[in-house]
Protein backbone atom coordinates (compact mmCIF):
# COMPACT_ATOMS: atom_id res chain seq x y z
CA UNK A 1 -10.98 -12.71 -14.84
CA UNK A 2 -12.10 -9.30 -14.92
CA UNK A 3 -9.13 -6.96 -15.39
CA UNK A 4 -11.35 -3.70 -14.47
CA UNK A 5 -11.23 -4.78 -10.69
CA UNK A 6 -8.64 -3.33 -8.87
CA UNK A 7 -5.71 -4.89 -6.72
CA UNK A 8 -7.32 -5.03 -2.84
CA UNK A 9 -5.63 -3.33 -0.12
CA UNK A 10 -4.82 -4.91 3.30
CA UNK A 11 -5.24 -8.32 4.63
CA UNK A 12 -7.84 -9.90 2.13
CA UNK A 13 -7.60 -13.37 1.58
CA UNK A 14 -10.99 -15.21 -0.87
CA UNK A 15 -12.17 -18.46 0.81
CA UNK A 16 -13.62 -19.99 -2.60
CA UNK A 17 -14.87 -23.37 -4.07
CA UNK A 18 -17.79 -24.63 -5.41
CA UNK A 19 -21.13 -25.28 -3.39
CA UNK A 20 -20.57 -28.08 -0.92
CA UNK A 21 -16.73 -28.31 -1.18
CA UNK A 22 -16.82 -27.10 3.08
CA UNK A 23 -16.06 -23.39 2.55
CA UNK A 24 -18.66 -22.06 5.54
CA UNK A 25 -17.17 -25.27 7.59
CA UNK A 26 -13.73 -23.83 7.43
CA UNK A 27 -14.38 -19.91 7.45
CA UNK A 28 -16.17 -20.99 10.84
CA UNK A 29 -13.40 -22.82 12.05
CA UNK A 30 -10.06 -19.89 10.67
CA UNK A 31 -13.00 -16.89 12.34
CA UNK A 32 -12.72 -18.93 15.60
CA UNK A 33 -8.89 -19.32 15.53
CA UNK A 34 -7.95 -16.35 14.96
CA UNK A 35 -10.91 -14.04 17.09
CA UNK A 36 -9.41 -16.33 19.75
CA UNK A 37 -6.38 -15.26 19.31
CA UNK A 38 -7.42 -11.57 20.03
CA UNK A 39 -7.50 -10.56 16.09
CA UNK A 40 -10.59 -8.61 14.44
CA UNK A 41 -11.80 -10.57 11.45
CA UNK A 42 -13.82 -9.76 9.16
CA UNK A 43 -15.78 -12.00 6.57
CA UNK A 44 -17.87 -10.77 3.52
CA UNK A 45 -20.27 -13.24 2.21
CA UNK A 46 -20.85 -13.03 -1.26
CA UNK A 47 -24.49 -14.25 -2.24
CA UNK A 48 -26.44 -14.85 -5.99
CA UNK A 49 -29.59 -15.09 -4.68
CA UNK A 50 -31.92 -12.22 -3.04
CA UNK A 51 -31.89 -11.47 0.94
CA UNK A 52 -33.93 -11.94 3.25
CA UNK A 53 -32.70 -9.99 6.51
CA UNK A 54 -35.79 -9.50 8.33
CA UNK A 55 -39.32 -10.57 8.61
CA UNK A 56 -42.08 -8.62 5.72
CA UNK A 57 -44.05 -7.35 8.29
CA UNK A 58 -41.23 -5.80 10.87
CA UNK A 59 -41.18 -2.25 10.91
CA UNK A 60 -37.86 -1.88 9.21
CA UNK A 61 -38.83 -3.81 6.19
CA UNK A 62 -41.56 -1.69 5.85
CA UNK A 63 -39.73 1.51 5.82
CA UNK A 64 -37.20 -0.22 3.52
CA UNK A 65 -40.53 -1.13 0.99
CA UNK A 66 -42.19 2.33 1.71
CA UNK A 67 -38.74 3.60 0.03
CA UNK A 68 -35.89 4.28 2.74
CA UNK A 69 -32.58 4.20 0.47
CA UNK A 70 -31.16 2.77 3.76
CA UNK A 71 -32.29 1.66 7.20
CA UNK A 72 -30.10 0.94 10.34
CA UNK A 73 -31.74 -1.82 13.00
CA UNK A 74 -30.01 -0.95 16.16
CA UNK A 75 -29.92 -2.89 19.11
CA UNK A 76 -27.90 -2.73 22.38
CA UNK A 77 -26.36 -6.15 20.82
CA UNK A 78 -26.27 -5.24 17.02
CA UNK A 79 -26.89 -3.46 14.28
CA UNK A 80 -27.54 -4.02 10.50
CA UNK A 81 -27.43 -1.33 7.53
CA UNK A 82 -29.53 -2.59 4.80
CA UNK A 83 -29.62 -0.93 1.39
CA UNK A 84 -31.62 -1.56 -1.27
CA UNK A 85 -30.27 -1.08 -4.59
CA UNK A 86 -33.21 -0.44 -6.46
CA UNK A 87 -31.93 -1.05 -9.95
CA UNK A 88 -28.09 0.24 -9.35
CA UNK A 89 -24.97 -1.94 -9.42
CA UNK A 90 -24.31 -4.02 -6.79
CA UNK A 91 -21.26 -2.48 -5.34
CA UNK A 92 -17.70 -4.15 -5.89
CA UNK A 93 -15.65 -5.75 -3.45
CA UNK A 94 -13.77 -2.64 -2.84
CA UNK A 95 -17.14 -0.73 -1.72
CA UNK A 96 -17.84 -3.42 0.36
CA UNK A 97 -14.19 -3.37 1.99
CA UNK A 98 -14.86 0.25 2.65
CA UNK A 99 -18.21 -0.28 4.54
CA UNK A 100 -16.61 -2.63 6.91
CA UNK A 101 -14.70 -1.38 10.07
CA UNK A 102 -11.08 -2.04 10.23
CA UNK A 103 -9.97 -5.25 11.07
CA UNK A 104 -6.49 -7.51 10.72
CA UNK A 105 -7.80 -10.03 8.54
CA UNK A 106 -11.09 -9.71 6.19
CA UNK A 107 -12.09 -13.41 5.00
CA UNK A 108 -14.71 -13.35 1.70
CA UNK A 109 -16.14 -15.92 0.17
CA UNK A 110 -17.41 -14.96 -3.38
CA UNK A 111 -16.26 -12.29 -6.04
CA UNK A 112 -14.31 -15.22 -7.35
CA UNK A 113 -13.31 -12.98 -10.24
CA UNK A 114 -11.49 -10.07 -8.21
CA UNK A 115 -7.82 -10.29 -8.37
CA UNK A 116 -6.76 -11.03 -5.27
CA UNK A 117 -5.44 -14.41 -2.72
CA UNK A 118 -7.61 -16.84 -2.62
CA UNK A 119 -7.10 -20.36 -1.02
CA UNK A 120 -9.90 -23.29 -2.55
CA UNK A 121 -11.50 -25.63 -1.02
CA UNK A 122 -11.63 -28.40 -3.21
CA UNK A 123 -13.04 -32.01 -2.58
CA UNK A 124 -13.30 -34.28 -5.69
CA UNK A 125 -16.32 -35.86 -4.34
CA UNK A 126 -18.60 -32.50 -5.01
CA UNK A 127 -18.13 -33.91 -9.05
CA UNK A 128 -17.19 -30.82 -10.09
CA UNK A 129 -14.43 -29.15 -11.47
CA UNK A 130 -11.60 -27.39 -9.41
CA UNK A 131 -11.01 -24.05 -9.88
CA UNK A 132 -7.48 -23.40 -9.80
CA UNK A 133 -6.40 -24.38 -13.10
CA UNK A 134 -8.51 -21.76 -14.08
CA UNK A 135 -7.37 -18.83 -11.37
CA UNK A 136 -3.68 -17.87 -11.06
CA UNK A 137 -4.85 -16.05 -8.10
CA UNK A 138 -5.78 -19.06 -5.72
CA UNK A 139 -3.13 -19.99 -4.54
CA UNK A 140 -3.78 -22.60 -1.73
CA UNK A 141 -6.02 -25.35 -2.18
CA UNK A 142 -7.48 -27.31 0.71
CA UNK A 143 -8.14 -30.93 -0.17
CA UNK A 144 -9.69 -33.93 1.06
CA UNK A 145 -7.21 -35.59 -1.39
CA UNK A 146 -3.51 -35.61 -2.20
CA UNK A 147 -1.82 -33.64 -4.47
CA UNK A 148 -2.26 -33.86 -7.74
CA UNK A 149 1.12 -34.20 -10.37
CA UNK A 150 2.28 -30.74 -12.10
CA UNK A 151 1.07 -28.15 -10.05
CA UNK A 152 1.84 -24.90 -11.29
CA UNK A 153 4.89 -23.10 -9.06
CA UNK A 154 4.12 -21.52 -5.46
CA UNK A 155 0.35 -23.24 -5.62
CA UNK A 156 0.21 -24.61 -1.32
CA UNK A 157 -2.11 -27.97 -1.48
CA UNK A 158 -3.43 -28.40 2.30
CA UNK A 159 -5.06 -30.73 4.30
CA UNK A 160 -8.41 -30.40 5.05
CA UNK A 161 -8.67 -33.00 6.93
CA UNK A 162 -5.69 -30.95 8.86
CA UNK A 163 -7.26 -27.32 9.57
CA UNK A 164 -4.57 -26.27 11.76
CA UNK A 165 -2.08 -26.91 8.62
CA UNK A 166 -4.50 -24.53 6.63
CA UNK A 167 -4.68 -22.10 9.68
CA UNK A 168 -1.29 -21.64 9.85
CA UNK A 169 -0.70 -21.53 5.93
CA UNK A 170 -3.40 -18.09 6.80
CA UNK A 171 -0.86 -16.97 9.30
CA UNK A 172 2.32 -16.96 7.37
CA UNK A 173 0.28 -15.63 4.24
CA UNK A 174 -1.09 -12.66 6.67
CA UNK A 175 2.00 -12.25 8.61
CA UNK A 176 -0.38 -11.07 11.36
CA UNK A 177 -0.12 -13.92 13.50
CA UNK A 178 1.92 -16.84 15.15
CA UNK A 179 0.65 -20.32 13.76
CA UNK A 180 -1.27 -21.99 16.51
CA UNK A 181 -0.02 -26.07 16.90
């Protein structure tokens, strides 16, 4: 844990787990839900690796390469801002909050060491470790398997198999919403 990152503000909730535990499979299926619903979400995907966001040769990348700190694509369906960072700190989760437009409910998965509620995706299968032992701040796991004996106090172990269960876990976490059956 890093104790230099602040407490988040709002309704932030980490989606985390390690690479093929399902995590995209059930953001997709909680941003669904709950946009359906009528509520703005939010997600911020965390990523290791570099970015590609647009072809070399399109004119934006090659104002971005020529040296634009930023450039906006705009499009009567979208828009993207895309920074380069050009040797300065990636910006902390609370930057990133801050870009975003207000919403009910931001979802990220990533900055696994920010101190905030995080629910893990865990299947046993993946061969790897599970990450709650390790994070007093996750505290929901989605599983493919049961419980296992001694959880620590006020951990929620979920279905996954069961995403409505997990949705509605999200719900009376959030207090935003009424659990859909």
């Amino acid at each position: 844990m890093h104790p230099e990152h602040p407490p988040l503000p709002g309704n932030v909730v980490g989606i985390v787990g390690t690479s093929g535990s399902g995590k995209t499979t059930l953001l997709e299926f909680l941003v669904a839900q709950l946009a359906a619903q009528g509520l703005r979400v939010n997600v911020i995907k965390h990523s290791h690796h570099d970015l590609e966001l647009e072809p070399p040769r399109k004119d934006s990348a090659r104002l971005r390469m020529a040296g634009a700190a930023e450039v906006m694509v705009a499009s009567p369906f979208r828009f993207a801002i895309i920074q380069e960072l050009r040797g300065a700190p990636e910006p902390t989760l609370d930057e990133q909050l801050a870009r975003l437009a207000p919403a009910d409910l931001t979802l990220v998965e990533g900055f696994k060491s920010y101190p905030f509620d995080k629910l893990e995706v865990y299947r046993p299968d993946t061969g790897r470790a599970p990450l709650y032992p390790a994070d007093p701040n996750i505290v929901a796991v989605a599983s493919d398997q049961p419980a296992p004996p001694g959880l620590r106090d006020g951990l929620a172990w979920l279905d996954l198999n069961h995403r409505p269960t997990i949705l509605a876990w999200l719900a009376q976490r959030i207090k935003i919403i009424s659990p859909a059956a």
